[in-house]
C-alpha atoms as a PDB file:
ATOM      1  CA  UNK A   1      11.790  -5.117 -20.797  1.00  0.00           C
ATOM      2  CA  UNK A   2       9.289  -5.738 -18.134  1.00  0.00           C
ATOM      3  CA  UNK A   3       9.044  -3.439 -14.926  1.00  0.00           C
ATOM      4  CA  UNK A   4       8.848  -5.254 -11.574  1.00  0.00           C
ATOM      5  CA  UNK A   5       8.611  -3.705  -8.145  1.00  0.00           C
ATOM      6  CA  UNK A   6       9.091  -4.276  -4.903  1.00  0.00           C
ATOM      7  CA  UNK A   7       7.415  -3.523  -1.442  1.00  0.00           C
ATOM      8  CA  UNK A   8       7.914  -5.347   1.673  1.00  0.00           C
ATOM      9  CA  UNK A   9       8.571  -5.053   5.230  1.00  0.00           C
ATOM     10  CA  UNK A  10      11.903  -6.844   5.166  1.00  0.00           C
ATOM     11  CA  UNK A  11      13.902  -4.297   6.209  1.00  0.00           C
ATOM     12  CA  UNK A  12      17.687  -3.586   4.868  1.00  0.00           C
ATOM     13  CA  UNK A  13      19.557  -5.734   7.123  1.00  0.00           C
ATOM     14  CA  UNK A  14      18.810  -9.293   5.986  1.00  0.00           C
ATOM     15  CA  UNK A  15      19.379 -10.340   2.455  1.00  0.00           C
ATOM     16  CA  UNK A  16      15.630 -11.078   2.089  1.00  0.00           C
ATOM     17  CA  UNK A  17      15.069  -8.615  -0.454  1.00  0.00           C
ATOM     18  CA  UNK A  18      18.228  -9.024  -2.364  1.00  0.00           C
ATOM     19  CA  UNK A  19      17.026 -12.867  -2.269  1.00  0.00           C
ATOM     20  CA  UNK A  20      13.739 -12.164  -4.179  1.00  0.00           C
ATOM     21  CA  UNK A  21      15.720  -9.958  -6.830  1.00  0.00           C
ATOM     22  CA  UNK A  22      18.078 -13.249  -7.599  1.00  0.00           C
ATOM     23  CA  UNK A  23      15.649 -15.390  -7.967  1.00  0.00           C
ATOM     24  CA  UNK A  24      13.654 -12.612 -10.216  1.00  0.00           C
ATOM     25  CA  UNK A  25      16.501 -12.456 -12.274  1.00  0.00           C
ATOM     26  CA  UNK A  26      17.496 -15.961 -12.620  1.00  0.00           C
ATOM     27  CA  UNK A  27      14.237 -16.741 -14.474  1.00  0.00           C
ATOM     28  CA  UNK A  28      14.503 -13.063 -16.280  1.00  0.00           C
ATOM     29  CA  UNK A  29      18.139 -11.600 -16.478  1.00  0.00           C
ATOM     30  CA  UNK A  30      16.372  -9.027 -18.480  1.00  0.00           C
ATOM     31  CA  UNK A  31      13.842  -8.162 -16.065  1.00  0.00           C
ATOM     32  CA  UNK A  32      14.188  -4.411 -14.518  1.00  0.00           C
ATOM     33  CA  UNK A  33      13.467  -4.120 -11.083  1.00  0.00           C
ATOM     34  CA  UNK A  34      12.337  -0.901  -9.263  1.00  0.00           C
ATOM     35  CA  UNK A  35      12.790  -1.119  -5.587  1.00  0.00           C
ATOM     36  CA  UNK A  36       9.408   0.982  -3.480  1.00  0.00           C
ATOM     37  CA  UNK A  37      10.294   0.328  -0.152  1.00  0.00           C
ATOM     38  CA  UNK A  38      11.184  -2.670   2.366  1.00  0.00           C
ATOM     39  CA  UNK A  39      10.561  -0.704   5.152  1.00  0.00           C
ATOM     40  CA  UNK A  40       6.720  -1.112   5.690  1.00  0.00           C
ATOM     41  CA  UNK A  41       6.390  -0.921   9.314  1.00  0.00           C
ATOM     42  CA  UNK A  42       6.843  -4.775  10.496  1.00  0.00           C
ATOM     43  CA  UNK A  43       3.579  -6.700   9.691  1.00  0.00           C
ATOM     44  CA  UNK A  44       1.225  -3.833   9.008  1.00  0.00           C
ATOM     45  CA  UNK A  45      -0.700  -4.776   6.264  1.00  0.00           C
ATOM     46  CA  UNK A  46      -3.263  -1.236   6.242  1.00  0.00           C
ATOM     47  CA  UNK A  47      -0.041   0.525   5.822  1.00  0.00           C
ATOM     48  CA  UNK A  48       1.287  -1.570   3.216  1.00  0.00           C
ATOM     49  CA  UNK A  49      -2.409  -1.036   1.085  1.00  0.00           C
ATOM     50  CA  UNK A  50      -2.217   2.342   1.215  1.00  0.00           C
ATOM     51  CA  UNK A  51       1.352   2.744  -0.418  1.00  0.00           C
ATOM     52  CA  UNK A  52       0.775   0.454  -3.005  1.00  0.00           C
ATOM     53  CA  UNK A  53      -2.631   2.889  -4.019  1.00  0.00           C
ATOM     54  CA  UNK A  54      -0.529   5.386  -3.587  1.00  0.00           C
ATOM     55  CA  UNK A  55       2.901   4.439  -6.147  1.00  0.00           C
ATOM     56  CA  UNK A  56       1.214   1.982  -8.461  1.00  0.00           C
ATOM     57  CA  UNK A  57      -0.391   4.978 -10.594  1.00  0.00           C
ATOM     58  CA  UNK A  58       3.024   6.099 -11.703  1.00  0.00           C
ATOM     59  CA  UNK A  59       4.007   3.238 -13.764  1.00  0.00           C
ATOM     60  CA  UNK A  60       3.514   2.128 -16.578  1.00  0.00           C
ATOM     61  CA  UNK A  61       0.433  -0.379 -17.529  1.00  0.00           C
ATOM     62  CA  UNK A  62       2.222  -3.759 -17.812  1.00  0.00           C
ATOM     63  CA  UNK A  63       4.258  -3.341 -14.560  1.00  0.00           C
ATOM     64  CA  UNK A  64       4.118  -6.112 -12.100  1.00  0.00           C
ATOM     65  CA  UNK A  65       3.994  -5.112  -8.492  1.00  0.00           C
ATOM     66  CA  UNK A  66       4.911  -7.341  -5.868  1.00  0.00           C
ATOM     67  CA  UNK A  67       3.861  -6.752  -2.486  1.00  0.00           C
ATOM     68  CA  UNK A  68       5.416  -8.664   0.667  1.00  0.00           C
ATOM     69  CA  UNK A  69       4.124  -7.670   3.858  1.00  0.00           C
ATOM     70  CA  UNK A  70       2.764 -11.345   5.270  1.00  0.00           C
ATOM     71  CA  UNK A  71       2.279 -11.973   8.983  1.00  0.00           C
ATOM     72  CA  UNK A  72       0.501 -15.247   8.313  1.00  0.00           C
ATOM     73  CA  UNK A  73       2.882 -16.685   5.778  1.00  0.00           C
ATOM     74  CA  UNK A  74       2.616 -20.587   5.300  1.00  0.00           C
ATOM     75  CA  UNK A  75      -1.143 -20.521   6.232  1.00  0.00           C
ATOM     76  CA  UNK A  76      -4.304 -21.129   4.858  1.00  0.00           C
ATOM     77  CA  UNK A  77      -4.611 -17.593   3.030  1.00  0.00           C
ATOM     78  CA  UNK A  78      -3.924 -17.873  -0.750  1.00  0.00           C
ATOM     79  CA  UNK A  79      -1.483 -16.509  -3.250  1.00  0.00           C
ATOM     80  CA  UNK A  80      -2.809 -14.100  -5.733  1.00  0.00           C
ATOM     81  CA  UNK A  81      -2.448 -12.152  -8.807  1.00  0.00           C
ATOM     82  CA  UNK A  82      -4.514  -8.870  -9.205  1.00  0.00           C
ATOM     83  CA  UNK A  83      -5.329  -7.457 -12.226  1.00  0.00           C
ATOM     84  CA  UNK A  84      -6.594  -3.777 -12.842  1.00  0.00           C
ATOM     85  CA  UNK A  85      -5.612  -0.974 -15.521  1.00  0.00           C
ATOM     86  CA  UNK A  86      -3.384  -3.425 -16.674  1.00  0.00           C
ATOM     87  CA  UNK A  87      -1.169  -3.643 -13.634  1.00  0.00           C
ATOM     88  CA  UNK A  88      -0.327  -6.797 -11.758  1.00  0.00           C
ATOM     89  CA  UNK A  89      -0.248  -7.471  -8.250  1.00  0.00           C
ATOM     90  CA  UNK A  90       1.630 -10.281  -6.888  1.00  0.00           C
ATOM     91  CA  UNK A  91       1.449 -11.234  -3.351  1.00  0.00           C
ATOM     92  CA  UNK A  92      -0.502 -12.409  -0.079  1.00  0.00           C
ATOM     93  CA  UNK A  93      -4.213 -12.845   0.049  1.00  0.00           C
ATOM     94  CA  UNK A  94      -4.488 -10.682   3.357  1.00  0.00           C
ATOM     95  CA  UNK A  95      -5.972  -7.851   2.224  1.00  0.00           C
ATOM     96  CA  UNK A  96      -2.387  -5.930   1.266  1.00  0.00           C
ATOM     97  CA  UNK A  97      -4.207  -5.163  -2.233  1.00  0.00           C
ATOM     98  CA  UNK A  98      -8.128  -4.063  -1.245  1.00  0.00           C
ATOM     99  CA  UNK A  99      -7.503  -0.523  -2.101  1.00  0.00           C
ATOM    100  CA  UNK A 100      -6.696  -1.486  -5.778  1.00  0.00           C
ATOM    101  CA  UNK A 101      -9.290  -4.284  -6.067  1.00  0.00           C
ATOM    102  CA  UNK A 102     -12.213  -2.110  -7.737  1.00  0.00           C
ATOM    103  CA  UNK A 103     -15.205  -3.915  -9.423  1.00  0.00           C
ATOM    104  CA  UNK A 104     -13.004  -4.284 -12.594  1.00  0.00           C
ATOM    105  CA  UNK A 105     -10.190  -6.165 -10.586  1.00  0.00           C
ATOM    106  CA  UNK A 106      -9.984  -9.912 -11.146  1.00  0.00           C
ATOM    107  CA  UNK A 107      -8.118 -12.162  -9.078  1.00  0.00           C
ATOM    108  CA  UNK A 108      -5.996 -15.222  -9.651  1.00  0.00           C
ATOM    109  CA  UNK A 109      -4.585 -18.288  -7.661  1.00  0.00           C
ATOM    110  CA  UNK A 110      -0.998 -19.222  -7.742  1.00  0.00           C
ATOM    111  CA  UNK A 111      -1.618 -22.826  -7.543  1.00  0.00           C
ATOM    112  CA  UNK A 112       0.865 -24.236 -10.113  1.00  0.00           C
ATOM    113  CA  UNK A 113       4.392 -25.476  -9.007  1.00  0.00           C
ATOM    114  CA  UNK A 114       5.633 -25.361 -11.899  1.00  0.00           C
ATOM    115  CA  UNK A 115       5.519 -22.005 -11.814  1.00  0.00           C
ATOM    116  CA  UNK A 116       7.119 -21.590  -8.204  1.00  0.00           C
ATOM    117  CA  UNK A 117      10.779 -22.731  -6.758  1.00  0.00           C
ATOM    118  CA  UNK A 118      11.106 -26.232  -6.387  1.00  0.00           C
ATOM    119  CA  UNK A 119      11.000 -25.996  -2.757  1.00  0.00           C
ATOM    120  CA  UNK A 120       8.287 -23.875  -0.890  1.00  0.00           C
ATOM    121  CA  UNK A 121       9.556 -23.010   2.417  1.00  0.00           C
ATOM    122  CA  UNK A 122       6.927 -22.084   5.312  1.00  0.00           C
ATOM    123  CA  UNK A 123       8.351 -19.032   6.180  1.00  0.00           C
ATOM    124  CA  UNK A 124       9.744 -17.180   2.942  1.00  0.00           C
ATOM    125  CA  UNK A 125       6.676 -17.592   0.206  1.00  0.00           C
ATOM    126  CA  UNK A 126       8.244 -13.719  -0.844  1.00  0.00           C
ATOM    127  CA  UNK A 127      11.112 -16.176  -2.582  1.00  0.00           C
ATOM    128  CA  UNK A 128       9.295 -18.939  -3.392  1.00  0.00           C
ATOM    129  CA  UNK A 129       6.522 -18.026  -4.961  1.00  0.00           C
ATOM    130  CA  UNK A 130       5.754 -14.103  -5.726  1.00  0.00           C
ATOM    131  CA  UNK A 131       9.396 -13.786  -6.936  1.00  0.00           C
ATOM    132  CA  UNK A 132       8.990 -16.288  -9.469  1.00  0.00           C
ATOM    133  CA  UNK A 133       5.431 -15.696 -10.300  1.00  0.00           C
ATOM    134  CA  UNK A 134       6.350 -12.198 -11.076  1.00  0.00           C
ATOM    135  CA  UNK A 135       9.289 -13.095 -12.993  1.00  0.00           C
ATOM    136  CA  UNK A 136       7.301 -15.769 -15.172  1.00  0.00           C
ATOM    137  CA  UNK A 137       4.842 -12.904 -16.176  1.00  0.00           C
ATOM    138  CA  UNK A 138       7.427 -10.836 -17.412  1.00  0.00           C
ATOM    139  CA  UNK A 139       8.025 -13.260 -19.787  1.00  0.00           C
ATOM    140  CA  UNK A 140       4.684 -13.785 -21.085  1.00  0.00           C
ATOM    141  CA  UNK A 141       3.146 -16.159 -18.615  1.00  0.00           C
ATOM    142  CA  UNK A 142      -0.750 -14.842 -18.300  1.00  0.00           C
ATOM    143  CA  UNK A 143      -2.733 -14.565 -14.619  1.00  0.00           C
ATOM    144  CA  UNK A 144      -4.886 -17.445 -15.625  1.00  0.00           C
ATOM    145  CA  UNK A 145      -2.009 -19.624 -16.030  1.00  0.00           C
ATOM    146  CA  UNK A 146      -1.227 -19.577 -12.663  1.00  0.00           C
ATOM    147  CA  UNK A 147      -4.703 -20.720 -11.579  1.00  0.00           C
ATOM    148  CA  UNK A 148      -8.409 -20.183 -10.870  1.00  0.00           C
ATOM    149  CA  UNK A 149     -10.321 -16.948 -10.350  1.00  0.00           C
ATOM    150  CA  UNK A 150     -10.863 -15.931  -6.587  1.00  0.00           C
ATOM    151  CA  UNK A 151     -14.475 -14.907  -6.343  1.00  0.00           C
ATOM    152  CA  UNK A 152     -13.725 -13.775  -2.451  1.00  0.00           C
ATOM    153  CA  UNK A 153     -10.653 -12.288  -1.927  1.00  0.00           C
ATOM    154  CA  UNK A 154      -9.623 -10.771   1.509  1.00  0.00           C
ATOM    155  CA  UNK A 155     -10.600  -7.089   1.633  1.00  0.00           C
ATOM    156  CA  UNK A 156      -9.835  -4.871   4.833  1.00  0.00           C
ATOM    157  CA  UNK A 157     -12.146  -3.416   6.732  1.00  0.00           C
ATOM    158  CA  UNK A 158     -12.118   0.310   7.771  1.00  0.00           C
ATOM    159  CA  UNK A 159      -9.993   1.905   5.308  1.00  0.00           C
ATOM    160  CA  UNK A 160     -12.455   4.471   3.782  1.00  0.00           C
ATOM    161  CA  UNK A 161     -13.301   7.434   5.869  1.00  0.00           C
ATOM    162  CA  UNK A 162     -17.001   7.326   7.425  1.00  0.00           C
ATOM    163  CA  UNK A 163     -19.515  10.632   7.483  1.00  0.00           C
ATOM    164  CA  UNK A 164     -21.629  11.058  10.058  1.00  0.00           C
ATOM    165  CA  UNK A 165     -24.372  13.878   9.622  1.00  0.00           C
ATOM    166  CA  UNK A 166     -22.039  16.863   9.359  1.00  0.00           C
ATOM    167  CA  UNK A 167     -18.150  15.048  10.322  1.00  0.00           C
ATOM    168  CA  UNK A 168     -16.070  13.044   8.397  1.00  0.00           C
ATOM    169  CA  UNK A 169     -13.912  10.553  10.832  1.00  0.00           C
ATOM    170  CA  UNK A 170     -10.774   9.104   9.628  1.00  0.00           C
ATOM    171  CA  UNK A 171      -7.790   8.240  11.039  1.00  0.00           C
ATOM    172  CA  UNK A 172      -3.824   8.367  10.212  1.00  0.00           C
ATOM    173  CA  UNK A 173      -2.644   5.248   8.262  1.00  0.00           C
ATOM    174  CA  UNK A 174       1.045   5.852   8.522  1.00  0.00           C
ATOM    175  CA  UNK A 175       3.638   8.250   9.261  1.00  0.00           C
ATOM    176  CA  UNK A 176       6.172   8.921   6.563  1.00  0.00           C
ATOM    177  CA  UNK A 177      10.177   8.941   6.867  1.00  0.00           C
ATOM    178  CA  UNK A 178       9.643  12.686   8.389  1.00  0.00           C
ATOM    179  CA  UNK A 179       7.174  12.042  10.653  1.00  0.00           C
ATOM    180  CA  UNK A 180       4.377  13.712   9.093  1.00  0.00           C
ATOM    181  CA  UNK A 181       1.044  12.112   9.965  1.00  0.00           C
ATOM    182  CA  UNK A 182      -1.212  10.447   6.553  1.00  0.00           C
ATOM    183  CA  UNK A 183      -4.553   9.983   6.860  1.00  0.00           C
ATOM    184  CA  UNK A 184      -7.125   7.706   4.955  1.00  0.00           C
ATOM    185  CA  UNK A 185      -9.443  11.138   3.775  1.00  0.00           C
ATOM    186  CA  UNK A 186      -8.397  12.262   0.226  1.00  0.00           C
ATOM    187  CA  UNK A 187      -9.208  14.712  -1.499  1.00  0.00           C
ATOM    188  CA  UNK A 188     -12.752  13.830  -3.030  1.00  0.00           C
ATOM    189  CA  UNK A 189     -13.830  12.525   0.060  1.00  0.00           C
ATOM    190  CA  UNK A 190     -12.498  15.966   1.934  1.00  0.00           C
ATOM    191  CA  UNK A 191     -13.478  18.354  -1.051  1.00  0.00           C
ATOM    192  CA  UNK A 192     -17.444  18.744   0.090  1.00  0.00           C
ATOM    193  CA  UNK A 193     -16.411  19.754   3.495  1.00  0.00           C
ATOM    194  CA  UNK A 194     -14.617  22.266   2.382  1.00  0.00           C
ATOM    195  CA  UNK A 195     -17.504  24.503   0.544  1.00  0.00           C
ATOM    196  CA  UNK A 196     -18.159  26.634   3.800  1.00  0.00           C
ATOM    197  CA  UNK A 197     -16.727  27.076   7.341  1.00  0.00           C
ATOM    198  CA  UNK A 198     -14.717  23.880   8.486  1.00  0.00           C
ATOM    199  CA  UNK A 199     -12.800  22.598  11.342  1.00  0.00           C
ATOM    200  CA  UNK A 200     -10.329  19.555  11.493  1.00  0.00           C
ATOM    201  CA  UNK A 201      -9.434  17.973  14.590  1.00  0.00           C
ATOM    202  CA  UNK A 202      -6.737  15.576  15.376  1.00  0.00           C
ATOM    203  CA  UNK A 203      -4.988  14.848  18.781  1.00  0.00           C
ATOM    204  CA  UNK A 204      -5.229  18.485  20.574  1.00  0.00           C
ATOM    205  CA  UNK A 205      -5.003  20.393  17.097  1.00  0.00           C
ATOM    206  CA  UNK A 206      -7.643  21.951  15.645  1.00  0.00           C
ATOM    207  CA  UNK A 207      -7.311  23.517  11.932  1.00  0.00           C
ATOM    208  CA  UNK A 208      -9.698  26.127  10.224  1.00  0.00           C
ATOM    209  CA  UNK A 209      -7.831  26.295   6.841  1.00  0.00           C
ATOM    210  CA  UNK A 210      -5.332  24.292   4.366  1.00  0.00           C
ATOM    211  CA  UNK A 211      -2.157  25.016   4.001  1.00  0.00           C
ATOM    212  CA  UNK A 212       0.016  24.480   0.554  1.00  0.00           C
ATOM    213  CA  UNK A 213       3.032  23.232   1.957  1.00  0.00           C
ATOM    214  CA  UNK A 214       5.042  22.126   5.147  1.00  0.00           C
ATOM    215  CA  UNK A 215       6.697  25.773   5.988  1.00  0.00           C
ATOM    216  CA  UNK A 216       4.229  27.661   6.024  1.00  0.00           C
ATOM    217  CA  UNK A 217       3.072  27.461   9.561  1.00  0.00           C
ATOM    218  CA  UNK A 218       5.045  25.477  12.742  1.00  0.00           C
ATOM    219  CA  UNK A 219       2.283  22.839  12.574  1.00  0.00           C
ATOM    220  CA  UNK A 220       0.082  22.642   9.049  1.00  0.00           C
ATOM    221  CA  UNK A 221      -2.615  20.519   7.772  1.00  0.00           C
ATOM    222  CA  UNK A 222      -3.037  19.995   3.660  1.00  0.00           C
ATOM    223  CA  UNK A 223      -3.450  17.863   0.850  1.00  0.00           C
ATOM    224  CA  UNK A 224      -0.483  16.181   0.408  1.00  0.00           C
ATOM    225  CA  UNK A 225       1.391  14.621  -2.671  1.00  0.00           C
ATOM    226  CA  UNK A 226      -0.209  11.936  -2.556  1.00  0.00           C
ATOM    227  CA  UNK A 227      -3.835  12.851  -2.529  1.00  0.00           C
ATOM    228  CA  UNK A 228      -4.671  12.862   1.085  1.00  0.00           C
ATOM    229  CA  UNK A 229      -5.076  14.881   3.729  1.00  0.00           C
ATOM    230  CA  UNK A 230      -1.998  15.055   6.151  1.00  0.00           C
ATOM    231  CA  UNK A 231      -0.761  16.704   8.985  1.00  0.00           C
ATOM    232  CA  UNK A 232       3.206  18.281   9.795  1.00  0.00           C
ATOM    233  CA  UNK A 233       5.417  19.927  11.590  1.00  0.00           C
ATOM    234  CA  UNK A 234       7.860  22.625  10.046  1.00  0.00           C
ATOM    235  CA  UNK A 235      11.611  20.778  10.318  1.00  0.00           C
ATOM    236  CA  UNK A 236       9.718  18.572  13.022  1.00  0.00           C
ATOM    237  CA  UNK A 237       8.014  15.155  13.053  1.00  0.00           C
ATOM    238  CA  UNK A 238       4.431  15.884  14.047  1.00  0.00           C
ATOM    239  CA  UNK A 239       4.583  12.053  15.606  1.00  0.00           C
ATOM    240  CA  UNK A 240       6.834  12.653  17.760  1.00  0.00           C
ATOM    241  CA  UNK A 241       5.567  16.757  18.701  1.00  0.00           C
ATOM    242  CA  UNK A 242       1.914  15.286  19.332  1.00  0.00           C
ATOM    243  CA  UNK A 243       2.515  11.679  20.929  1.00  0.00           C
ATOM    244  CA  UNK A 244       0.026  10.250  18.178  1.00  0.00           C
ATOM    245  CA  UNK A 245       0.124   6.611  16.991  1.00  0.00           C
ATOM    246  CA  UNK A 246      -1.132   5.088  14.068  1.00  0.00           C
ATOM    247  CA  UNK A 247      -4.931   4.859  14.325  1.00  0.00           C
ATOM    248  CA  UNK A 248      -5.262   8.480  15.739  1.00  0.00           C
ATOM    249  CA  UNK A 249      -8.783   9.652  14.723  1.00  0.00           C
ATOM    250  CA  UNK A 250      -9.349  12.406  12.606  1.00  0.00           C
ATOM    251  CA  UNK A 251     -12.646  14.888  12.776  1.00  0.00           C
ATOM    252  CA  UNK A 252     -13.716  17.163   9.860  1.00  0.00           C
ATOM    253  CA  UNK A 253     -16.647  18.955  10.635  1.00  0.00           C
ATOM    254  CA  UNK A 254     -18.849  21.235   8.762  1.00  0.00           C
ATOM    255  CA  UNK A 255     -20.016  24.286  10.418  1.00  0.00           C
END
């Protein structure tokens, strides 16, 4: 029994995700189906990137993840399979996979129609394509099947953290369901800042220690579960207590 997952921004109201599952299991009844999330803020691909890093480790090798989050659906970019630490990625060629596409990575087309619904609509490649690719490889179907290696596939720019003499500058990513604020510095990028005197600085806040967990102060920074350096509010969203968006730089500096 083959593991499949899902991410996408669809949301819960429209039977877009429930679509991709039917068509998943019309090729594969037996396929299991794990659903991440489908509520990847609207079109945001860098926050998309960085969940998929972040859940793909706890499964499995052989699971096939399938990522939806495709502002430019039924353009030029391509449809891909990734494979790395035998996991596969199914899904846009937008950059939505960079953070898993190490020098070990190799990349596939989905070029054969065969292998997709008979019909490609413009707008909904999620059913027409990625559901069914991912459903034929869970029943054996190889990456190279499905078509030629991409030598160049789209990577993002700006999602690793940048040190400048004595700072590290990052920046939140996302903001999770309780409004805690997740930045792009983990831990090994963090850890040699932390050797002597340090100060971290985001918004108006400025932090001289870690903390282990969220009650422990009314406003805390630490490493959080997932690796990487985040910033909350005791039974408070630290979005909403400190106005800050998405992009909001973060300053380490070594003093």
């Amino acid at each position: 029994m083959k593991t499949i997952t899902l991410l996408t921004d669809f949301g819960l109201k429209d039977p877009y995700a429930g679509i991709m599952k039917g068509v998943i299991l019309s090729i594969n009844p037996d396929a299991r189906i794990v659903d991440i999330t489908h509520e990847v803020e609207a079109q945001d691909i860098r926050e998309a990137a960085f969940m998929i890093g972040d859940y793909y480790p706890w499964f499995r090798d052989g699971a096939i993840h399938v990522a939806v989050v495709d502002p430019t659906v039924g353009g030029a970019r391509k449809s891909i399979i990734v494979t790395r630490d035998r996991h596969l990625f199914v899904g846009p060629d937008n950059g939505i996979f960079s953070l898993v596409m190490d020098e070990t990575a190799k990349v596939h087309a989905i070029d054969r129609p065969d292998l997709m619904l008979p019909e490609v609509s413009a707008t909904f490649h999620g059913r027409d394509i990625f559901a069914p690719a991912a459903a034929h490889l869970s029943t054996g179907e190889t990456p190279q099947a499905f078509g030629p290696c991409v030598p160049d596939p789209v990577r993002l720019s700006g999602l690793i953290p940048v040190v400048e003499d004595d700072t590290l500058l990052g920046e939140i990513v996302r903001f999770d369901r309780f409004g805690n604020g997740i930045t792009n510095i983990s831990r090994d990028w963090l850890g040699p800042f932390l050797a002597g005197t340090f100060r971290i600085e985001v918004g108006t806040l400025c932090f001289d220690r870690l903390y282990r967990s969220y009650f422990e102060s009314d406003v805390v920074c630490l490493i959080g579960s997932s690796g990487y350096l985040e910033f909350g509010y005791f039974m408070e969203s630290f979005m909403d207590m400190q106005a800050l968006r998405k992009g909001a730089l973060v300053r380490v500096r070594r003093l």
